[in-house]
C-alpha atoms as a PDB file:
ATOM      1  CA  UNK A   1      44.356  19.849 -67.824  1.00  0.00           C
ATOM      2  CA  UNK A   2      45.754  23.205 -69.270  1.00  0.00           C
ATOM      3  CA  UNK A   3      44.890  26.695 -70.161  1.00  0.00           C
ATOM      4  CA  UNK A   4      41.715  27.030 -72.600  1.00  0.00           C
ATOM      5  CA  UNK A   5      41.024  29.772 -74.419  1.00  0.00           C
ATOM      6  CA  UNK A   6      37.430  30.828 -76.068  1.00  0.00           C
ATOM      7  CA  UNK A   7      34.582  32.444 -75.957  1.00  0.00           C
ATOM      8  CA  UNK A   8      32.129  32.200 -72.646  1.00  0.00           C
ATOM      9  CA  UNK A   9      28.639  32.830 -71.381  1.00  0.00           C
ATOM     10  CA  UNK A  10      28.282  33.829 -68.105  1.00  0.00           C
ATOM     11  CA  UNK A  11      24.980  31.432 -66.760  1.00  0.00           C
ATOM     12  CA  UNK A  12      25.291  31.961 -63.017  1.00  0.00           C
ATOM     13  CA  UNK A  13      26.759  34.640 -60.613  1.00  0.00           C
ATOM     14  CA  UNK A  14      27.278  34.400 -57.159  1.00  0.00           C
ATOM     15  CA  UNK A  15      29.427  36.250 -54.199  1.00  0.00           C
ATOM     16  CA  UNK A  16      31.565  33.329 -54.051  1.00  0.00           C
ATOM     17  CA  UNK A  17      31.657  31.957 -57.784  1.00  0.00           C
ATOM     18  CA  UNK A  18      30.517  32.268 -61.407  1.00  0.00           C
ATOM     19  CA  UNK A  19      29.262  29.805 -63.792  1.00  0.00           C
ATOM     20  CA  UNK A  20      30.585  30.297 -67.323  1.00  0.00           C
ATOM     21  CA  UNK A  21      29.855  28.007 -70.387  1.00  0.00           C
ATOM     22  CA  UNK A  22      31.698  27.166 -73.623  1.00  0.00           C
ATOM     23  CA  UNK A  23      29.894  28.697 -76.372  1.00  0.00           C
ATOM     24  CA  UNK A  24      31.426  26.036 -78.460  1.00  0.00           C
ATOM     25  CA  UNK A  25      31.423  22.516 -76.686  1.00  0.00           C
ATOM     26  CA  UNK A  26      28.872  23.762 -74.255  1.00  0.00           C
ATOM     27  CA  UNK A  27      31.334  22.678 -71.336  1.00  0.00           C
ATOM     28  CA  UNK A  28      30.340  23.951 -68.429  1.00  0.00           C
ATOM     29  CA  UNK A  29      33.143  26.100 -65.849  1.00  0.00           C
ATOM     30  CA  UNK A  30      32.664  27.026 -62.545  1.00  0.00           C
ATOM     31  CA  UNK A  31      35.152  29.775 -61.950  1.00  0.00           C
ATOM     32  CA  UNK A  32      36.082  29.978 -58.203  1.00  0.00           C
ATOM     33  CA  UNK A  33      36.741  34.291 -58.271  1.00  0.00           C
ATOM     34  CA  UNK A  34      35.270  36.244 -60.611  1.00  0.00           C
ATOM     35  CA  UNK A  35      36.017  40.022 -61.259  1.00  0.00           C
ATOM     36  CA  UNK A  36      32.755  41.447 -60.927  1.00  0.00           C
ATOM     37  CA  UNK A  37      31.389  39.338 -63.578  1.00  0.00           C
ATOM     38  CA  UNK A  38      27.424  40.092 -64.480  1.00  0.00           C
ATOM     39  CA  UNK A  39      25.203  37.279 -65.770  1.00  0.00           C
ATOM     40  CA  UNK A  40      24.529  36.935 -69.320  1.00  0.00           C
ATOM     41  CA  UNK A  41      27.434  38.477 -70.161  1.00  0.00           C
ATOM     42  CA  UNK A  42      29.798  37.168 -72.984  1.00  0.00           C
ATOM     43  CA  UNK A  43      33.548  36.567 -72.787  1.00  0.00           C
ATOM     44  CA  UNK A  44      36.498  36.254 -75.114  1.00  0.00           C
ATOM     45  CA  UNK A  45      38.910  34.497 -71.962  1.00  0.00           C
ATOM     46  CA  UNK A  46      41.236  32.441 -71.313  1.00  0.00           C
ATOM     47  CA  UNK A  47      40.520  30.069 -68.102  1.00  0.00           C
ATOM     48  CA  UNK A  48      42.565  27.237 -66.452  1.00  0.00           C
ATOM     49  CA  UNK A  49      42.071  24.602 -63.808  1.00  0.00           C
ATOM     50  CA  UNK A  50      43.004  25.075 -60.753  1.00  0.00           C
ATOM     51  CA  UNK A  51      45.278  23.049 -58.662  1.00  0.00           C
ATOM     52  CA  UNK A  52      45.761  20.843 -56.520  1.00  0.00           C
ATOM     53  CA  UNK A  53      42.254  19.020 -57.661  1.00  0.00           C
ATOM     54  CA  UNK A  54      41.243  20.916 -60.743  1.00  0.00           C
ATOM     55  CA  UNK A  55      37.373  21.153 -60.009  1.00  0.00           C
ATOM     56  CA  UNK A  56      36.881  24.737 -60.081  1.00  0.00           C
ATOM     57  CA  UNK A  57      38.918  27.074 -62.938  1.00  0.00           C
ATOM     58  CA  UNK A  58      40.565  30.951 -62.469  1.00  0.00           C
ATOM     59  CA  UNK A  59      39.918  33.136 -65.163  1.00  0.00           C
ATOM     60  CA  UNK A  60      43.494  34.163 -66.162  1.00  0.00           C
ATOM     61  CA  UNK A  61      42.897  36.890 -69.060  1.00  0.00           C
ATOM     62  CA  UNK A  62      39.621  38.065 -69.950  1.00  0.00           C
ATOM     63  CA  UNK A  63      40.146  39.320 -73.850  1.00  0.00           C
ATOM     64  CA  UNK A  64      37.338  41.067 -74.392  1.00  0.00           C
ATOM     65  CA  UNK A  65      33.665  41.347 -72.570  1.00  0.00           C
ATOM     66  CA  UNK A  66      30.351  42.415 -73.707  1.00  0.00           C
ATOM     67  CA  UNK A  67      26.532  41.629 -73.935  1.00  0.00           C
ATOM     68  CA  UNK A  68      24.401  40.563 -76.491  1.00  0.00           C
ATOM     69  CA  UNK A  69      21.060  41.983 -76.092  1.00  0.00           C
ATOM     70  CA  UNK A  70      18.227  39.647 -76.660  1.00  0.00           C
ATOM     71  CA  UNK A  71      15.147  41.936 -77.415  1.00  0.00           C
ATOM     72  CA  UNK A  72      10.950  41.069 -77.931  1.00  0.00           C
ATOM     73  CA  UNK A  73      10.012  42.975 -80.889  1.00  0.00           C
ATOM     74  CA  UNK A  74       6.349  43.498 -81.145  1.00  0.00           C
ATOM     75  CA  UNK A  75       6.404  43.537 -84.791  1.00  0.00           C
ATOM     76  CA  UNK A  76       5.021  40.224 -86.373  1.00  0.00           C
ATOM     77  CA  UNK A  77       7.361  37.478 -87.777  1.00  0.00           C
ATOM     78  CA  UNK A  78       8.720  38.222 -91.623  1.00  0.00           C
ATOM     79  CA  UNK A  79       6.834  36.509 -94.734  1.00  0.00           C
ATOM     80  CA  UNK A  80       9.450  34.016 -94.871  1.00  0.00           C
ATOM     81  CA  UNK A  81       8.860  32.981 -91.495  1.00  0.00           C
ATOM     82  CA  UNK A  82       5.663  32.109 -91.250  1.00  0.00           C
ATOM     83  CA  UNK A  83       5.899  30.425 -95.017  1.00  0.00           C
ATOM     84  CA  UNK A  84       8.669  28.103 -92.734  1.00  0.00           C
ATOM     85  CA  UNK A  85       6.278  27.932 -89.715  1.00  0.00           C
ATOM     86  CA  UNK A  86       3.321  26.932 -91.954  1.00  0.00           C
ATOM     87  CA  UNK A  87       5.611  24.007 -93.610  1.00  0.00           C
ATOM     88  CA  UNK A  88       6.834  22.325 -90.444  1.00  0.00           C
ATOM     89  CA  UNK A  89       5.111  20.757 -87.582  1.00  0.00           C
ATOM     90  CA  UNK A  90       4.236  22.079 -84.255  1.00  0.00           C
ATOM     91  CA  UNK A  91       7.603  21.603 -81.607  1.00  0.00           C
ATOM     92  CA  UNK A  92       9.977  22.076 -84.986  1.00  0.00           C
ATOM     93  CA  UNK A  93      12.636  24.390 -85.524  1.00  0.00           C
ATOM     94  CA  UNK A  94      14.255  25.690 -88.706  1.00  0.00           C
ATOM     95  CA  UNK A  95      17.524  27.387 -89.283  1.00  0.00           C
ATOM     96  CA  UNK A  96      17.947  29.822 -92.270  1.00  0.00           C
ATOM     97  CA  UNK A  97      21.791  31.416 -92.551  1.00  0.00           C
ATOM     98  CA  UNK A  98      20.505  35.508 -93.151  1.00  0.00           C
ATOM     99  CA  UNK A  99      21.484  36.833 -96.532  1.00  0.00           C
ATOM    100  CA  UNK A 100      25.108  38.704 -95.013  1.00  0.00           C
ATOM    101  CA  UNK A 101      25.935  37.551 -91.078  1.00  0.00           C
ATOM    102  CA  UNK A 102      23.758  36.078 -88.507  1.00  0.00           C
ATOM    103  CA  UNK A 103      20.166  33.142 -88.802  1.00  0.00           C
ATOM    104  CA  UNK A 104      17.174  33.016 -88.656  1.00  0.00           C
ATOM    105  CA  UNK A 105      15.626  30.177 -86.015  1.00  0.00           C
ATOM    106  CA  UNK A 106      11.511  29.565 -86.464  1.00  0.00           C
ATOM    107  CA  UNK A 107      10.104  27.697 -84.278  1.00  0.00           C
ATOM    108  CA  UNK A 108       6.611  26.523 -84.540  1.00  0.00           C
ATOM    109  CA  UNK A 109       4.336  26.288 -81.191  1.00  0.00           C
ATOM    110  CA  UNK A 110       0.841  25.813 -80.104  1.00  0.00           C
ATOM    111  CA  UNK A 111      -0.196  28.969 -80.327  1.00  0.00           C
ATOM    112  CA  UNK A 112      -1.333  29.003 -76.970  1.00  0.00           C
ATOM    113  CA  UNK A 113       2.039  28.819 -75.797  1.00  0.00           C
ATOM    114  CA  UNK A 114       3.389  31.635 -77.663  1.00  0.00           C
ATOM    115  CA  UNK A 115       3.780  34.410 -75.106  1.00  0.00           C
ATOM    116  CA  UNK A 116       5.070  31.347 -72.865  1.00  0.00           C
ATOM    117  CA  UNK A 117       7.653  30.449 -75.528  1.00  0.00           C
ATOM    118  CA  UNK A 118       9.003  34.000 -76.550  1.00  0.00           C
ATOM    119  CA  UNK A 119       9.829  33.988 -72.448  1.00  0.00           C
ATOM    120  CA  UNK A 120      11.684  31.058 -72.544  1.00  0.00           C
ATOM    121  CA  UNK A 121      13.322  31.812 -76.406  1.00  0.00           C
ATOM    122  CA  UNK A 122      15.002  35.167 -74.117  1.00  0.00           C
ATOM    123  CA  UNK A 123      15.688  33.690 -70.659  1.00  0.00           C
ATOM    124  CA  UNK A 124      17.756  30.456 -72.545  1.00  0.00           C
ATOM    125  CA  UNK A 125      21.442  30.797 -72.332  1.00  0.00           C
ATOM    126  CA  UNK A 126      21.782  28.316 -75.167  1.00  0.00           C
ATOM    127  CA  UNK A 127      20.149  32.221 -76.753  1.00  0.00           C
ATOM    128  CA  UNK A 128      22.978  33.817 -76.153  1.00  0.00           C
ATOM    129  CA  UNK A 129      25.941  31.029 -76.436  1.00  0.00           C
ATOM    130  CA  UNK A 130      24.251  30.570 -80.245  1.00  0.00           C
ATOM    131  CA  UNK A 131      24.244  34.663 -80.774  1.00  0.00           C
ATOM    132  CA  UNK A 132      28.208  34.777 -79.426  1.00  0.00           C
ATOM    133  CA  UNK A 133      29.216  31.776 -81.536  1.00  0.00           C
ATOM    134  CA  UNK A 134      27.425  33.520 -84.813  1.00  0.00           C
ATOM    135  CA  UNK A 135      29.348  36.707 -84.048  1.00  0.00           C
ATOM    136  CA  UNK A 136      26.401  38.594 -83.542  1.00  0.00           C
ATOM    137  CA  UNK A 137      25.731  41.784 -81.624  1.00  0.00           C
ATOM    138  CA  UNK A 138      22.303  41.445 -80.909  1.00  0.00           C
ATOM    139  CA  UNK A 139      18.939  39.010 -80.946  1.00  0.00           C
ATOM    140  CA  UNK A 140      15.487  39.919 -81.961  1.00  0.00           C
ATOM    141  CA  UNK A 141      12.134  37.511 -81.028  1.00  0.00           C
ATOM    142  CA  UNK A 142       9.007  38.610 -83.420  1.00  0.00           C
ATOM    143  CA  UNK A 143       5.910  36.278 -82.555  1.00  0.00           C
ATOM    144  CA  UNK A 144       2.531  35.579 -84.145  1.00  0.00           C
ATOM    145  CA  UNK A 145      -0.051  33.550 -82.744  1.00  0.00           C
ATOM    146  CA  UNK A 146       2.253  29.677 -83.424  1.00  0.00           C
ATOM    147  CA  UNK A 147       5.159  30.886 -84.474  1.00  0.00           C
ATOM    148  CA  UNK A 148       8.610  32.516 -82.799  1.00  0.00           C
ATOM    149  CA  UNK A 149      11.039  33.991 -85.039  1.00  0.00           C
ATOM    150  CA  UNK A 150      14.714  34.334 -83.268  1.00  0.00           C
ATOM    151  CA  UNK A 151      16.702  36.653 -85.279  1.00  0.00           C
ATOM    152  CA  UNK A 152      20.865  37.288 -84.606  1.00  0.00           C
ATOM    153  CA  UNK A 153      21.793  40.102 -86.180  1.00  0.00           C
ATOM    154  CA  UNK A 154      25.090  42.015 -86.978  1.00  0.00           C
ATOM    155  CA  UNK A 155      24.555  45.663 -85.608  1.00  0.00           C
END
């Protein structure tokens, strides 16, 4: 194996290791040091196995770090998303490219499960690895009784 060079989430810290996953192949790393890495945290790194069995990998350049907020916003979903909620069934998902940089994700739920389903929209790392590999510097959640609207959004 050699050097590999993207863009990371960081799903797990511990004293003795950190978890980081491949925003692109969702390939999962366990890196055996970490420099004071913080969970949820995105990085533009390079990482490479390390010898002599190549299990865990050393993080070798970190490019550039930051976070991607992923915010509840109390306001209600747009128009447009509850038109898509209305016109799929309940467990669906739709993805809408914004008008400029980022998508819009709505996801249709038994409204019961809304609060339960905004949680689990913002505690998902696949939240975040989708938000890093849009480009995005933050993620907004708007529900409505049945339907969760995930917006990434350019600053």
């Amino acid at each position: 194996m050699s050097e590999k060079t993207g863009t990371f989430v960081v799903t797990n810290v511990d004293e003795a290791s950190a978890v980081v996953t491949d925003v692109e192949d969702a390939q999962v790393h366990t890196l055996a040091e970490h420099p004071d890495l913080e969970r949820n945290e995105i990085l533009d790194a390079t990482i490479r196995p390390e010898p002599p069995m190549e299990v865990t990998w050393e993080l070798v350049t970190i490019h550039d770090r930051r976070t991607i907020p992923v915010e509840h916003n109390p306001e209600t979903p747009t128009k447009q998303a509850r038109k898509l909620a209305t016109e799929q069934s309940v467990g669906a998902v739709t993805q809408r490219e914004r008008a400029g940089e980022g998508e819009l994700h709505v996801l249709t739920v038994p409204p019961e499960q809304t609060d339960q389903a905004v949680a689990d929209v913002r505690e998902d790392d696949a939240t975040r690895r989708q938000a890093a590999r849009l480009g995005v510097d933050r993620v907004e959640i708007r529900a409505d009784e049945g339907v969760v609207s995930v917006r990434y959004l350019p600053d």
